[in-house]
PDB file of N, CA and C in Angstrom:
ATOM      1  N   UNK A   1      17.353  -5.655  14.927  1.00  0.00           N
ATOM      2  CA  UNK A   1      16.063  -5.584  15.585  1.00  0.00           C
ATOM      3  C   UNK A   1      14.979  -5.031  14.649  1.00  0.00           C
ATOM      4  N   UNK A   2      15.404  -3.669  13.808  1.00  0.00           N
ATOM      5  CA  UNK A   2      14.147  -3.025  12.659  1.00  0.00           C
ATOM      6  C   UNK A   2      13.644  -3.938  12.016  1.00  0.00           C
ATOM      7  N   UNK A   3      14.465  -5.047  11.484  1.00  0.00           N
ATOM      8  CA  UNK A   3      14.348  -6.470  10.418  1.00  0.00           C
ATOM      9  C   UNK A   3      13.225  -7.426  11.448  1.00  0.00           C
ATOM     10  N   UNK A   4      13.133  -7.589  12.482  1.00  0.00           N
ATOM     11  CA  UNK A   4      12.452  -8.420  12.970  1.00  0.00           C
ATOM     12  C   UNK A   4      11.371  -7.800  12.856  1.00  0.00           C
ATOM     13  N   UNK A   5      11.259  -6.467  13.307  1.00  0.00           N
ATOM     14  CA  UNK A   5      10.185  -5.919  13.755  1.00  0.00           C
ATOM     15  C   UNK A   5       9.566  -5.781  12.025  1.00  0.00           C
ATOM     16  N   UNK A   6       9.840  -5.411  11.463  1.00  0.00           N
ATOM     17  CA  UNK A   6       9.646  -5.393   9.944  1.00  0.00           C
ATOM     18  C   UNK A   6       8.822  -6.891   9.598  1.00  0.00           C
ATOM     19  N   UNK A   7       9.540  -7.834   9.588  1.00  0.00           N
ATOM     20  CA  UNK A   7       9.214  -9.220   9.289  1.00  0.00           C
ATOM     21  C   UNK A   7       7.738  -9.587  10.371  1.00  0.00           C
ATOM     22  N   UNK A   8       7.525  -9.381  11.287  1.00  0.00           N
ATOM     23  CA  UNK A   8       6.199  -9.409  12.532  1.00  0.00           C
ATOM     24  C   UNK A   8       5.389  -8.574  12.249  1.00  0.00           C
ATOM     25  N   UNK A   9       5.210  -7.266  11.520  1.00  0.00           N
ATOM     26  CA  UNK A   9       4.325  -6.222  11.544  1.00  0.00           C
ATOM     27  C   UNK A   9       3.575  -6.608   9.852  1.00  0.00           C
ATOM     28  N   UNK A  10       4.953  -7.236   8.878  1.00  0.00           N
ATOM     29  CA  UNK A  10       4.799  -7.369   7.681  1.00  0.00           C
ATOM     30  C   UNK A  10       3.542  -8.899   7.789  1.00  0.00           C
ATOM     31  N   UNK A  11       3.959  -9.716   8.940  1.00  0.00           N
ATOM     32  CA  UNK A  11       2.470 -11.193   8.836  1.00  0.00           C
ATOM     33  C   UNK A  11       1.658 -10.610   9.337  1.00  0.00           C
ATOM     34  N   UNK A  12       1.414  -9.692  10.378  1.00  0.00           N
ATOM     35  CA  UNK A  12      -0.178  -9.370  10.637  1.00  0.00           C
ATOM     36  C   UNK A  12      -0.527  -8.230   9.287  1.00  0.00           C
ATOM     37  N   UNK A  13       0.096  -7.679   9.194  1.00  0.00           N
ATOM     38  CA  UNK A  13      -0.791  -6.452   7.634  1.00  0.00           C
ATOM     39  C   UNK A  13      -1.039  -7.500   6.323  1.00  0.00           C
ATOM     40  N   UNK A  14      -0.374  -8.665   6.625  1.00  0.00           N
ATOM     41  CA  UNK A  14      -0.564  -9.557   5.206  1.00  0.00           C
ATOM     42  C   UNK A  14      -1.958 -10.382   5.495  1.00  0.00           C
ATOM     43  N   UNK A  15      -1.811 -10.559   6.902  1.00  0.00           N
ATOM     44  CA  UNK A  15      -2.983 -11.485   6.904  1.00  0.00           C
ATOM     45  C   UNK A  15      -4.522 -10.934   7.559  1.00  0.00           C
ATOM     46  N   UNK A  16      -4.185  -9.695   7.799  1.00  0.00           N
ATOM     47  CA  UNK A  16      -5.028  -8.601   7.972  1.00  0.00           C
ATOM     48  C   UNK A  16      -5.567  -8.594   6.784  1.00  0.00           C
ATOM     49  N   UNK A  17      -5.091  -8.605   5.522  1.00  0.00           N
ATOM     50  CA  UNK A  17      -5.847  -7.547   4.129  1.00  0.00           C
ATOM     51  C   UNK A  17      -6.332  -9.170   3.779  1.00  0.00           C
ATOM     52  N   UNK A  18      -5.720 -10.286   3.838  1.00  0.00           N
ATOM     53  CA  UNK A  18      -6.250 -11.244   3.274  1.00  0.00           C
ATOM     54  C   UNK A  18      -7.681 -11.681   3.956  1.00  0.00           C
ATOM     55  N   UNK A  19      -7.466 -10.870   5.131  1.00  0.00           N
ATOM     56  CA  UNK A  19      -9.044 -11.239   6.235  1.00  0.00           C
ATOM     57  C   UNK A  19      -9.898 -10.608   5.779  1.00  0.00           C
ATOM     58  N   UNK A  20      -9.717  -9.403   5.380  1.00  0.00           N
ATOM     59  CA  UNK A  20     -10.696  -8.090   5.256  1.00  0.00           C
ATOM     60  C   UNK A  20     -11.118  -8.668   3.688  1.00  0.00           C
ATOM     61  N   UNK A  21     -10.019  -8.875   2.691  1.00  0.00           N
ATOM     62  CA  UNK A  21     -10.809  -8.739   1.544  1.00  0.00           C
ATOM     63  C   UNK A  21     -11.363  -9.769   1.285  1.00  0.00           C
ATOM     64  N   UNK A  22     -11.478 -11.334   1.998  1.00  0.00           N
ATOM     65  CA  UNK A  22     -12.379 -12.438   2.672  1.00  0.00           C
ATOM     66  C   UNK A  22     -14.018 -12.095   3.099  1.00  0.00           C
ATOM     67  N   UNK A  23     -13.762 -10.990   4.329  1.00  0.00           N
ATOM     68  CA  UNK A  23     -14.392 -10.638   4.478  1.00  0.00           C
ATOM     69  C   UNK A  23     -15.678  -9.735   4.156  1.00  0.00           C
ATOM     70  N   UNK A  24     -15.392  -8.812   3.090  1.00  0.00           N
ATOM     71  CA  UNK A  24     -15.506  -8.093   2.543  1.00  0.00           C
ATOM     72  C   UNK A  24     -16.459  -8.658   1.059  1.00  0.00           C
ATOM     73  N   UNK A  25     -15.434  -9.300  -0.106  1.00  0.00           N
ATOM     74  CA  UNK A  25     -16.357 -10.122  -0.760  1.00  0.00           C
ATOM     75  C   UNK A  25     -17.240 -10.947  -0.436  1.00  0.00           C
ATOM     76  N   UNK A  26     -17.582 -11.378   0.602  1.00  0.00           N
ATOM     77  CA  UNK A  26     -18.624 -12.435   1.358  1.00  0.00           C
ATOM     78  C   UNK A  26     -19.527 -11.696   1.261  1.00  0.00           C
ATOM     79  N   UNK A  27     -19.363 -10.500   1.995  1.00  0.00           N
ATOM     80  CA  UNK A  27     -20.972  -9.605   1.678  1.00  0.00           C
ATOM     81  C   UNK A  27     -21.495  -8.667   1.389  1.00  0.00           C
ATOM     82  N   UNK A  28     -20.276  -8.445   0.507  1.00  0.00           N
ATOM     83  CA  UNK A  28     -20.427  -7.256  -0.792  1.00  0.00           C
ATOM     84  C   UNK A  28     -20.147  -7.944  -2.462  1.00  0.00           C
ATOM     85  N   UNK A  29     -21.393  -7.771  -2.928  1.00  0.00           N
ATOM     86  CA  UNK A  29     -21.597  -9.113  -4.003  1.00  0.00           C
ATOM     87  C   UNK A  29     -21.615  -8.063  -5.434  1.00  0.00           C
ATOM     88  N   UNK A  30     -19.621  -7.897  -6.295  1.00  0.00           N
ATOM     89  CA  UNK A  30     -19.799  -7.027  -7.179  1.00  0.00           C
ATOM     90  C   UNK A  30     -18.572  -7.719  -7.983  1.00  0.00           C
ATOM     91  N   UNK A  31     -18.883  -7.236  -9.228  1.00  0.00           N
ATOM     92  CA  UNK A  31     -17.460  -7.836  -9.886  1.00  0.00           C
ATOM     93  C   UNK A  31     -16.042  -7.131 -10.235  1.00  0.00           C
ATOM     94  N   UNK A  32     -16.376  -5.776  -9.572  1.00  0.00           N
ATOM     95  CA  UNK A  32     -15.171  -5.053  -8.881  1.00  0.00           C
ATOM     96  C   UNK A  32     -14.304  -5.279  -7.590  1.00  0.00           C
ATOM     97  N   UNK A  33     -13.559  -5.686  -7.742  1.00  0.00           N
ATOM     98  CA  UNK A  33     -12.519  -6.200  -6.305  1.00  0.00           C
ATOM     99  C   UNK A  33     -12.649  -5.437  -5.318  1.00  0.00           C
ATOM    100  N   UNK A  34     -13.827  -5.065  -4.754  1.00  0.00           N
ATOM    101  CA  UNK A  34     -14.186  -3.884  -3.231  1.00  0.00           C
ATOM    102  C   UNK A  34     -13.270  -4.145  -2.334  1.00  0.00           C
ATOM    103  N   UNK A  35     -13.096  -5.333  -2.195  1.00  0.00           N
ATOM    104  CA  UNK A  35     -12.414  -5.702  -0.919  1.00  0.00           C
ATOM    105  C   UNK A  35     -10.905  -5.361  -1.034  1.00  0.00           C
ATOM    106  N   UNK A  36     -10.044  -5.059  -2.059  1.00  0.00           N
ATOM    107  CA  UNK A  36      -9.219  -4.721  -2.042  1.00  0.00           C
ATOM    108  C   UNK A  36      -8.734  -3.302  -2.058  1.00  0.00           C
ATOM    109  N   UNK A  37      -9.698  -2.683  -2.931  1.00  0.00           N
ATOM    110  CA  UNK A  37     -10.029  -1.467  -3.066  1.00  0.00           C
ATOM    111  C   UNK A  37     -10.333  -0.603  -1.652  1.00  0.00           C
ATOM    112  N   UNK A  38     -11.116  -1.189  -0.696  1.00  0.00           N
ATOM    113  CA  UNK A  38     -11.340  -0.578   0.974  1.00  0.00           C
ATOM    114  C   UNK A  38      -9.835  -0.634   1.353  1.00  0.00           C
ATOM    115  N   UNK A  39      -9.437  -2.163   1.482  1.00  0.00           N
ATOM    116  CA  UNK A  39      -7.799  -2.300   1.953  1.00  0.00           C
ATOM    117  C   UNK A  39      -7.069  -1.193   1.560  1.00  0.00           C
ATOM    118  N   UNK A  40      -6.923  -1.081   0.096  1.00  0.00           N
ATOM    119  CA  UNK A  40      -5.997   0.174  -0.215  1.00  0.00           C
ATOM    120  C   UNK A  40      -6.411   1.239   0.299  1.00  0.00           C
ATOM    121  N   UNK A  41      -7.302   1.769   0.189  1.00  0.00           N
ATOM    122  CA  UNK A  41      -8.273   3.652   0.808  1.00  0.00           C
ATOM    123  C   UNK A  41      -7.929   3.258   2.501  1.00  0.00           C
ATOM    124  N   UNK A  42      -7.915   1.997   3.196  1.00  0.00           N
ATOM    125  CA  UNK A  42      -7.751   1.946   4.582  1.00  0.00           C
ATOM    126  C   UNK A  42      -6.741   2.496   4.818  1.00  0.00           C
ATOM    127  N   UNK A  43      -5.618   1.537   4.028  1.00  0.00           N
ATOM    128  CA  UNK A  43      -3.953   1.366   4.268  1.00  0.00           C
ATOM    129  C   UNK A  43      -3.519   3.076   3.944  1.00  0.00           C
ATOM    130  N   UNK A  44      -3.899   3.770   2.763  1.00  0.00           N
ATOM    131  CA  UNK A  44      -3.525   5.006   2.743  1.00  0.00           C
ATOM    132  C   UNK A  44      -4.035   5.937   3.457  1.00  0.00           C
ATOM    133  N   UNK A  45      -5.080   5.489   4.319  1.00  0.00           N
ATOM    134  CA  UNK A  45      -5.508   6.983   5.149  1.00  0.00           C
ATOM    135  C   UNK A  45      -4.535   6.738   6.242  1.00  0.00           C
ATOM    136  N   UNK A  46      -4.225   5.507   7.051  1.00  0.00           N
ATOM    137  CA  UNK A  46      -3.792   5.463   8.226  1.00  0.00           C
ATOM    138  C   UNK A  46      -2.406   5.594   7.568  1.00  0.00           C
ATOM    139  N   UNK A  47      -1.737   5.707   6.409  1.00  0.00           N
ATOM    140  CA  UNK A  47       0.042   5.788   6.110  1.00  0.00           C
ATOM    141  C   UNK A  47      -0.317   7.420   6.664  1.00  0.00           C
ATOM    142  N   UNK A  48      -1.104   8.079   5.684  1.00  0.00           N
ATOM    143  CA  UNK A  48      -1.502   9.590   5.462  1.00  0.00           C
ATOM    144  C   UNK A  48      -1.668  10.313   6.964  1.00  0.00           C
ATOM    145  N   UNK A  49      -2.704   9.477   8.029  1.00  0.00           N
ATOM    146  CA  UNK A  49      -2.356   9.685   8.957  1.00  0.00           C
ATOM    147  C   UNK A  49      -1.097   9.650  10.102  1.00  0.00           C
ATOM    148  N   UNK A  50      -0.708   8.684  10.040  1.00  0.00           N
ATOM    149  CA  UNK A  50       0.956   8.252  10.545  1.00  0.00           C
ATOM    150  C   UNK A  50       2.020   9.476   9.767  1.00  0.00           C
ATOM    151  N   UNK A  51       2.087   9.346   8.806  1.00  0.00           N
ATOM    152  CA  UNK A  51       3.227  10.084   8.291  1.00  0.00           C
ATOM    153  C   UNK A  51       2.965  11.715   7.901  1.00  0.00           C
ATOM    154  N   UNK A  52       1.620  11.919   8.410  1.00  0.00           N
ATOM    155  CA  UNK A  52       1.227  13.644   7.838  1.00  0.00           C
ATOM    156  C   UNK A  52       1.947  14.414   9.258  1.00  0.00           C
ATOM    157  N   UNK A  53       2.203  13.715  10.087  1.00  0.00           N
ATOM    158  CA  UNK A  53       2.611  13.686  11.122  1.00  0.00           C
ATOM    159  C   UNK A  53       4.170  14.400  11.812  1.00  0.00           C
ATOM    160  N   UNK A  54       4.610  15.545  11.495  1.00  0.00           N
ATOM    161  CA  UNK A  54       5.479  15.671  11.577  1.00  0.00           C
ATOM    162  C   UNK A  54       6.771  15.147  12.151  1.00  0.00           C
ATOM    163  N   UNK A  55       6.104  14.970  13.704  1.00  0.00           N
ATOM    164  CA  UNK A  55       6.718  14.800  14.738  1.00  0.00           C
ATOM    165  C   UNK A  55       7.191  12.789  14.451  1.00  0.00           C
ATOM    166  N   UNK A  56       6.658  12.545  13.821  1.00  0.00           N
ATOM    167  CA  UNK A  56       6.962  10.829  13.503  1.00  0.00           C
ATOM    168  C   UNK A  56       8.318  10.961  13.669  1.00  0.00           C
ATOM    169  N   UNK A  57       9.111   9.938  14.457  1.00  0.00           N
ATOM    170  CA  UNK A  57      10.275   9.361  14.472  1.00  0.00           C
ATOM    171  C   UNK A  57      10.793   7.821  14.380  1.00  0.00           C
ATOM    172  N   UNK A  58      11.454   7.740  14.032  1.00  0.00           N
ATOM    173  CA  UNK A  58      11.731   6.044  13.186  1.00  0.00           C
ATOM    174  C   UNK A  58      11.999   5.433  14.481  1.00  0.00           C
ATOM    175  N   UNK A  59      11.166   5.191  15.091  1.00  0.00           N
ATOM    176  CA  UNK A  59      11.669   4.193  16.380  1.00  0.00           C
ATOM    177  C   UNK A  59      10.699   2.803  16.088  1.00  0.00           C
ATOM    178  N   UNK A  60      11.078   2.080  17.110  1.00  0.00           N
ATOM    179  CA  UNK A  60      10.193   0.593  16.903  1.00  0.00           C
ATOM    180  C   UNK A  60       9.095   0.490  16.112  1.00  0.00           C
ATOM    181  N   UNK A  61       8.010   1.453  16.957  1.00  0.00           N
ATOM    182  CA  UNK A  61       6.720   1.199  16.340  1.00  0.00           C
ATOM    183  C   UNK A  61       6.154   1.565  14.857  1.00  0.00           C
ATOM    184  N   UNK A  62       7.627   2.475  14.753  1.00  0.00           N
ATOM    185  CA  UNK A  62       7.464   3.111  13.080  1.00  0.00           C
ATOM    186  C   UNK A  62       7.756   1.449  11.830  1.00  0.00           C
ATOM    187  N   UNK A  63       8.550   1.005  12.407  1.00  0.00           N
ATOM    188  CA  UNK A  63       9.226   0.056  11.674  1.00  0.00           C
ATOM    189  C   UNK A  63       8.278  -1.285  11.820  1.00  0.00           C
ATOM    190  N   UNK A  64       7.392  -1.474  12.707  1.00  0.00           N
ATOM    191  CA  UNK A  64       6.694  -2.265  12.831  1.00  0.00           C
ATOM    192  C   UNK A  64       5.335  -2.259  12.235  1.00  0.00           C
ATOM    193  N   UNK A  65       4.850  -0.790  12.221  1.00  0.00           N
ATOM    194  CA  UNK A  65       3.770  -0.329  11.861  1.00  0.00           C
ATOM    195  C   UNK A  65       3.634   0.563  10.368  1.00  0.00           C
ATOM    196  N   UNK A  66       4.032   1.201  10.090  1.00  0.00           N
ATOM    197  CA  UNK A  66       4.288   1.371   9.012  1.00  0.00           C
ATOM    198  C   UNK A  66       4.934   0.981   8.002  1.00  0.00           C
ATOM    199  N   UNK A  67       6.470   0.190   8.252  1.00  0.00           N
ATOM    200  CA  UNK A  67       6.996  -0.149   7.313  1.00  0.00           C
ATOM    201  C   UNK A  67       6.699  -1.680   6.789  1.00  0.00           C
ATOM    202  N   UNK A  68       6.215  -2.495   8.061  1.00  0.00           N
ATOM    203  CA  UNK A  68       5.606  -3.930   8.208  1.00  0.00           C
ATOM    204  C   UNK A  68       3.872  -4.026   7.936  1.00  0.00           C
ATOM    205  N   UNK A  69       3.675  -3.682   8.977  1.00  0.00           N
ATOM    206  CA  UNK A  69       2.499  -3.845   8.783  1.00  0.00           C
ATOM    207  C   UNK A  69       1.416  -3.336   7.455  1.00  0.00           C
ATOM    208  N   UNK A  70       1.670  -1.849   7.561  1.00  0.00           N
ATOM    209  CA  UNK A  70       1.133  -1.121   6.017  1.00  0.00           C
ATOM    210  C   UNK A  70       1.855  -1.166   4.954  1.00  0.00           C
ATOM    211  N   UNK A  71       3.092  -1.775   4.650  1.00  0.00           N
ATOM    212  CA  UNK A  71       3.858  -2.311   3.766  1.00  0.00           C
ATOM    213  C   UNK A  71       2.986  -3.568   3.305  1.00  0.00           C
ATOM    214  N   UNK A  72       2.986  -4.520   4.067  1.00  0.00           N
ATOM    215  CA  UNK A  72       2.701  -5.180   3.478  1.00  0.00           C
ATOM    216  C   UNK A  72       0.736  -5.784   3.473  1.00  0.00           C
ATOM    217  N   UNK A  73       0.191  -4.609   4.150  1.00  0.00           N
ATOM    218  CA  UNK A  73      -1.336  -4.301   4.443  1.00  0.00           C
ATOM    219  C   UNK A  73      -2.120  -3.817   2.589  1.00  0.00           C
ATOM    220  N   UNK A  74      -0.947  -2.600   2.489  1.00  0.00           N
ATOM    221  CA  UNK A  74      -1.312  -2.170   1.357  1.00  0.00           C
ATOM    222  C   UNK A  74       0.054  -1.643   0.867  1.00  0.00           C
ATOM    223  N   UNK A  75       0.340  -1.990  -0.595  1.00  0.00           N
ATOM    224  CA  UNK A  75       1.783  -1.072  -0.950  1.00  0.00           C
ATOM    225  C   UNK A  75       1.192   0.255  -1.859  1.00  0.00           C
ATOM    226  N   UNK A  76      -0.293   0.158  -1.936  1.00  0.00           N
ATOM    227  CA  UNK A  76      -0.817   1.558  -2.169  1.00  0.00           C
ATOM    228  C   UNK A  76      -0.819   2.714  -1.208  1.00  0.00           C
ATOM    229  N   UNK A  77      -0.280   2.359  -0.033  1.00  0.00           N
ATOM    230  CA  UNK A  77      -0.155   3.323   0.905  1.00  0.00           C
ATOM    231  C   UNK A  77       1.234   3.606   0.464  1.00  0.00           C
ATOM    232  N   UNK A  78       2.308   3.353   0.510  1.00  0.00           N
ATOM    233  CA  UNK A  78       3.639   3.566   0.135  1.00  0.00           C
ATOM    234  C   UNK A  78       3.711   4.586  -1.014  1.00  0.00           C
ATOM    235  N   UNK A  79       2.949   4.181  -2.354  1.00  0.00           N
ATOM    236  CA  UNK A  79       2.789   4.749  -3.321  1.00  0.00           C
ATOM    237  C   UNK A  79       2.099   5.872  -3.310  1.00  0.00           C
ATOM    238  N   UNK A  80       0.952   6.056  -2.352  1.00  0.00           N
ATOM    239  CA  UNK A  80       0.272   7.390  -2.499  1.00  0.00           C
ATOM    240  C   UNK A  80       0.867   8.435  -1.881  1.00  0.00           C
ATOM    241  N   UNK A  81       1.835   7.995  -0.801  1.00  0.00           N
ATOM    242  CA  UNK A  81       2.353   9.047   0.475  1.00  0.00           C
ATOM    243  C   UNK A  81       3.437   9.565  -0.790  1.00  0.00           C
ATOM    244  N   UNK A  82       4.160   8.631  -1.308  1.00  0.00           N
ATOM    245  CA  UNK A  82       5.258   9.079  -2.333  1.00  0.00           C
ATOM    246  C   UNK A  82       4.629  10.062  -3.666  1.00  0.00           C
ATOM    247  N   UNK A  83       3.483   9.923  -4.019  1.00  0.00           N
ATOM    248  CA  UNK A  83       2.743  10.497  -5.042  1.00  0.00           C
ATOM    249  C   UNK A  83       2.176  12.705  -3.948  1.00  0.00           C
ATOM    250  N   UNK A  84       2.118  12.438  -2.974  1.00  0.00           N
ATOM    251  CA  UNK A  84       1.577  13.381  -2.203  1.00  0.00           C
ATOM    252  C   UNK A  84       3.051  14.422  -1.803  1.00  0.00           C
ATOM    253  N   UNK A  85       4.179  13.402  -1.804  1.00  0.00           N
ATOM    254  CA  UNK A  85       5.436  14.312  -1.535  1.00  0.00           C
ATOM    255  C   UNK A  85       5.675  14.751  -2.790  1.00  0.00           C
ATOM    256  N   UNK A  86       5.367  14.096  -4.023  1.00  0.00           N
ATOM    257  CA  UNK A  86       5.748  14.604  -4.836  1.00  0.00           C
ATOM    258  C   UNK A  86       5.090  15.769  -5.474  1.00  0.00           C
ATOM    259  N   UNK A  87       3.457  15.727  -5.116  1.00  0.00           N
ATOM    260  CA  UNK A  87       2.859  16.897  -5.620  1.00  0.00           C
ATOM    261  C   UNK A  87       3.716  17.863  -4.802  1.00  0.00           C
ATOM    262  N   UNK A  88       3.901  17.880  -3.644  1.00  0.00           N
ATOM    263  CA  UNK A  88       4.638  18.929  -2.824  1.00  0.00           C
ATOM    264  C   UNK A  88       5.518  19.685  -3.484  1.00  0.00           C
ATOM    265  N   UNK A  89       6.441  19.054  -4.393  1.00  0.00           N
ATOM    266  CA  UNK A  89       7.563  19.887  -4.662  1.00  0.00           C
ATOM    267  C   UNK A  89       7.244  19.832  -6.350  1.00  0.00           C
ATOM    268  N   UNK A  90       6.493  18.870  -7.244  1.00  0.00           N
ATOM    269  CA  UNK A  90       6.380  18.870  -8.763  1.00  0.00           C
ATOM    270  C   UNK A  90       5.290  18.305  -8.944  1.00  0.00           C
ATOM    271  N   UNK A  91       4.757  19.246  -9.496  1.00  0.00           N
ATOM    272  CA  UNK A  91       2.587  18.637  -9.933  1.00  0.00           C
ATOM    273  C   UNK A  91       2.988  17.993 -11.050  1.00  0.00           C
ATOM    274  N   UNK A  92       3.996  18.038 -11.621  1.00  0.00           N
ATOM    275  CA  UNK A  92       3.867  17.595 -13.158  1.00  0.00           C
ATOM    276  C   UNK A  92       4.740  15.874 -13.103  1.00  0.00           C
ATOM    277  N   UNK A  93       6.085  16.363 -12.176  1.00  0.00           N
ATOM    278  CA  UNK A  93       6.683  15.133 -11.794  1.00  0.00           C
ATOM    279  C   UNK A  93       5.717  14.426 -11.126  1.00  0.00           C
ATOM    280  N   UNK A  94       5.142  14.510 -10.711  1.00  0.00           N
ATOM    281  CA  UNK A  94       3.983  13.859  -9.087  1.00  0.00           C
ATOM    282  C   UNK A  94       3.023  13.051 -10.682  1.00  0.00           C
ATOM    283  N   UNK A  95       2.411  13.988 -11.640  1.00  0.00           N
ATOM    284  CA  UNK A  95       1.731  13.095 -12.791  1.00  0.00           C
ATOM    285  C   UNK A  95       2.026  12.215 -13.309  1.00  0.00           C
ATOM    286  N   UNK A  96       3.164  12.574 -13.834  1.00  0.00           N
ATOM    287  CA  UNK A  96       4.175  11.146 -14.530  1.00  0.00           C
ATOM    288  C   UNK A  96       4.334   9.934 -13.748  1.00  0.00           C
ATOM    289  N   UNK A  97       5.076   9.966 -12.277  1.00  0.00           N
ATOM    290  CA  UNK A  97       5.215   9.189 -11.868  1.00  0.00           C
ATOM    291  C   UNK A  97       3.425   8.027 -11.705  1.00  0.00           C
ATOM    292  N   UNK A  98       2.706   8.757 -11.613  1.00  0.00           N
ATOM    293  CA  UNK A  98       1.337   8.214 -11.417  1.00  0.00           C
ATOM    294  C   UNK A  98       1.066   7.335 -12.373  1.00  0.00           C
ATOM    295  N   UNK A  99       1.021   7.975 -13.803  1.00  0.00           N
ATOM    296  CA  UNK A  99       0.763   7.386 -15.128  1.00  0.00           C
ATOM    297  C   UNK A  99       2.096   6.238 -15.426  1.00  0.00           C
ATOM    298  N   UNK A 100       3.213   6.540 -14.637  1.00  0.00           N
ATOM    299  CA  UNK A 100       4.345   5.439 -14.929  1.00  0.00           C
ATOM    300  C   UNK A 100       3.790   4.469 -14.230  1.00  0.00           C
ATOM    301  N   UNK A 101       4.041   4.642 -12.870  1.00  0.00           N
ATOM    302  CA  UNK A 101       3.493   3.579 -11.973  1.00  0.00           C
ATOM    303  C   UNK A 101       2.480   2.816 -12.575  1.00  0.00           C
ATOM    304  N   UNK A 102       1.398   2.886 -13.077  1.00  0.00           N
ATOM    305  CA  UNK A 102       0.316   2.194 -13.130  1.00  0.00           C
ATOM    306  C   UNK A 102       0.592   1.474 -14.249  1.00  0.00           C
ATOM    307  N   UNK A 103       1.188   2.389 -15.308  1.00  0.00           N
ATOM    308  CA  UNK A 103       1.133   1.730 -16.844  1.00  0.00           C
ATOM    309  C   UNK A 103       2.341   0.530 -16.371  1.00  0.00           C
ATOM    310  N   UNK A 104       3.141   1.022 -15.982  1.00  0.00           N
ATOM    311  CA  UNK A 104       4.224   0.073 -16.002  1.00  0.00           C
ATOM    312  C   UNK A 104       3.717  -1.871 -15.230  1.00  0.00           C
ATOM    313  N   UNK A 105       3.041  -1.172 -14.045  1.00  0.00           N
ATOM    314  CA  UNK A 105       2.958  -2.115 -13.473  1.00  0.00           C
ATOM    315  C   UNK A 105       1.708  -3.456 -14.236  1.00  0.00           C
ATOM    316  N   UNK A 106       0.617  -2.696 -14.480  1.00  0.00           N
ATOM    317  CA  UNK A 106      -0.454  -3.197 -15.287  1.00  0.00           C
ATOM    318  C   UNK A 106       0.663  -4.049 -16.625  1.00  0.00           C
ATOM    319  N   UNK A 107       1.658  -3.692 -17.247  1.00  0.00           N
ATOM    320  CA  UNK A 107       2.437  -3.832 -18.349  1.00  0.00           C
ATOM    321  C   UNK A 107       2.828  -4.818 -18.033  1.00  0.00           C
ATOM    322  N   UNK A 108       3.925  -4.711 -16.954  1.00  0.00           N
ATOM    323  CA  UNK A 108       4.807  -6.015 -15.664  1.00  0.00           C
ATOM    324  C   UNK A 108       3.737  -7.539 -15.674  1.00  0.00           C
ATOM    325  N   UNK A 109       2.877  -6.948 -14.940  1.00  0.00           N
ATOM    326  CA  UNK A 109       1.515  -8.071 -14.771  1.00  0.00           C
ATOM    327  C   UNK A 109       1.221  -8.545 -15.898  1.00  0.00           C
ATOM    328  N   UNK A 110       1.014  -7.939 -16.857  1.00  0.00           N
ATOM    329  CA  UNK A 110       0.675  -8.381 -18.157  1.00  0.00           C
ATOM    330  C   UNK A 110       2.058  -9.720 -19.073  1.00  0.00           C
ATOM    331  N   UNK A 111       2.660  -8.907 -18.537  1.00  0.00           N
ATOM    332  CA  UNK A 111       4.061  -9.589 -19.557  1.00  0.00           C
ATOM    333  C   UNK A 111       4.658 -10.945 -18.849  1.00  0.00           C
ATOM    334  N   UNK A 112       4.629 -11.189 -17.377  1.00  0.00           N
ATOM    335  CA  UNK A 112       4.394 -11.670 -16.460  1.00  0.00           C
ATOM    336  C   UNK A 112       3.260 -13.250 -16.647  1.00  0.00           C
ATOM    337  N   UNK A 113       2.333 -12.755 -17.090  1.00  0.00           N
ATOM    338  CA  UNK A 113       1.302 -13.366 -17.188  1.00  0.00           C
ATOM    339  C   UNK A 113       1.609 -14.501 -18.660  1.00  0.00           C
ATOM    340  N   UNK A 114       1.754 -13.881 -19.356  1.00  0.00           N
ATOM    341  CA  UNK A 114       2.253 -14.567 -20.610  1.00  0.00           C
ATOM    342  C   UNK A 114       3.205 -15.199 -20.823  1.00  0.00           C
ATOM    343  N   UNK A 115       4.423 -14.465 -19.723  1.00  0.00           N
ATOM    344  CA  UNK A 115       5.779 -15.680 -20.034  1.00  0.00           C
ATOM    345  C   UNK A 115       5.320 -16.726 -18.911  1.00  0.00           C
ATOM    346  N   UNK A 116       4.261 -16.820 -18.200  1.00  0.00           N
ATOM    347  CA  UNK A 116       4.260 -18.290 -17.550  1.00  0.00           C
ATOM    348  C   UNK A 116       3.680 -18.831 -17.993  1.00  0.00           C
ATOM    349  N   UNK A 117       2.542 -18.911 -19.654  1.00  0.00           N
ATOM    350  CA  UNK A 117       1.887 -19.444 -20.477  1.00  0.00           C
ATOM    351  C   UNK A 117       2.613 -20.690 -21.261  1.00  0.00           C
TER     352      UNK A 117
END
């Protein structure tokens, strides 16, 4: 049942961010990707909100809504909540992982890009 609910929460957050950042470049006229950039700051306030949350328990709506929907809304929400646990327990681990994440991925994309040349 989590898998369904996962797979249903994951098409509306996909086609949610593809609406917004549609929406968004239409009438915000910049050559910085805004529209994706709101998506991400959206997707991480409402993870930040959902999960700052103590009392959260993994029932339906968790799996639908957070793991579906803002999974696949923004995976910068995933990454920042994980970057925020980590300041919790290591400011220095919590850095690295930041500077990994990005370099790596920017790297991925990059390398990515060239072997389909």
């Amino acid at each position: 049942m989590n898998i369904l609910l996962v797979g249903i929460g994951g098409s509306f957050g996909a086609i949610l961010r593809y609406l917004l950042n549609e929406i968004i470049n239409k009438y915000i006229h910049t050559t910085l990707p805004i529209g994706i950039l709101i998506v991400n700051v959206v997707g991480c306030f409402l993870i930040g909100l959902i999960l700052g949350n103590t009392l959260v328990s993994k029932d339906h709506s968790y799996y639908f809504f957070v793991i579906g929907f803002l999974g696949s809304f923004t995976t910068m929400s995933a990454f920042s909540y994980q970057v925020v646990e980590l300041f919790n327990s290591n400011i220095l681990f919590a850095c690295s992982y930041i500077i990994l994440m990005i370099l790596m991925t920017i790297l991925a994309t990059y390398i990515g890009i060239n072997f389909s040349k």
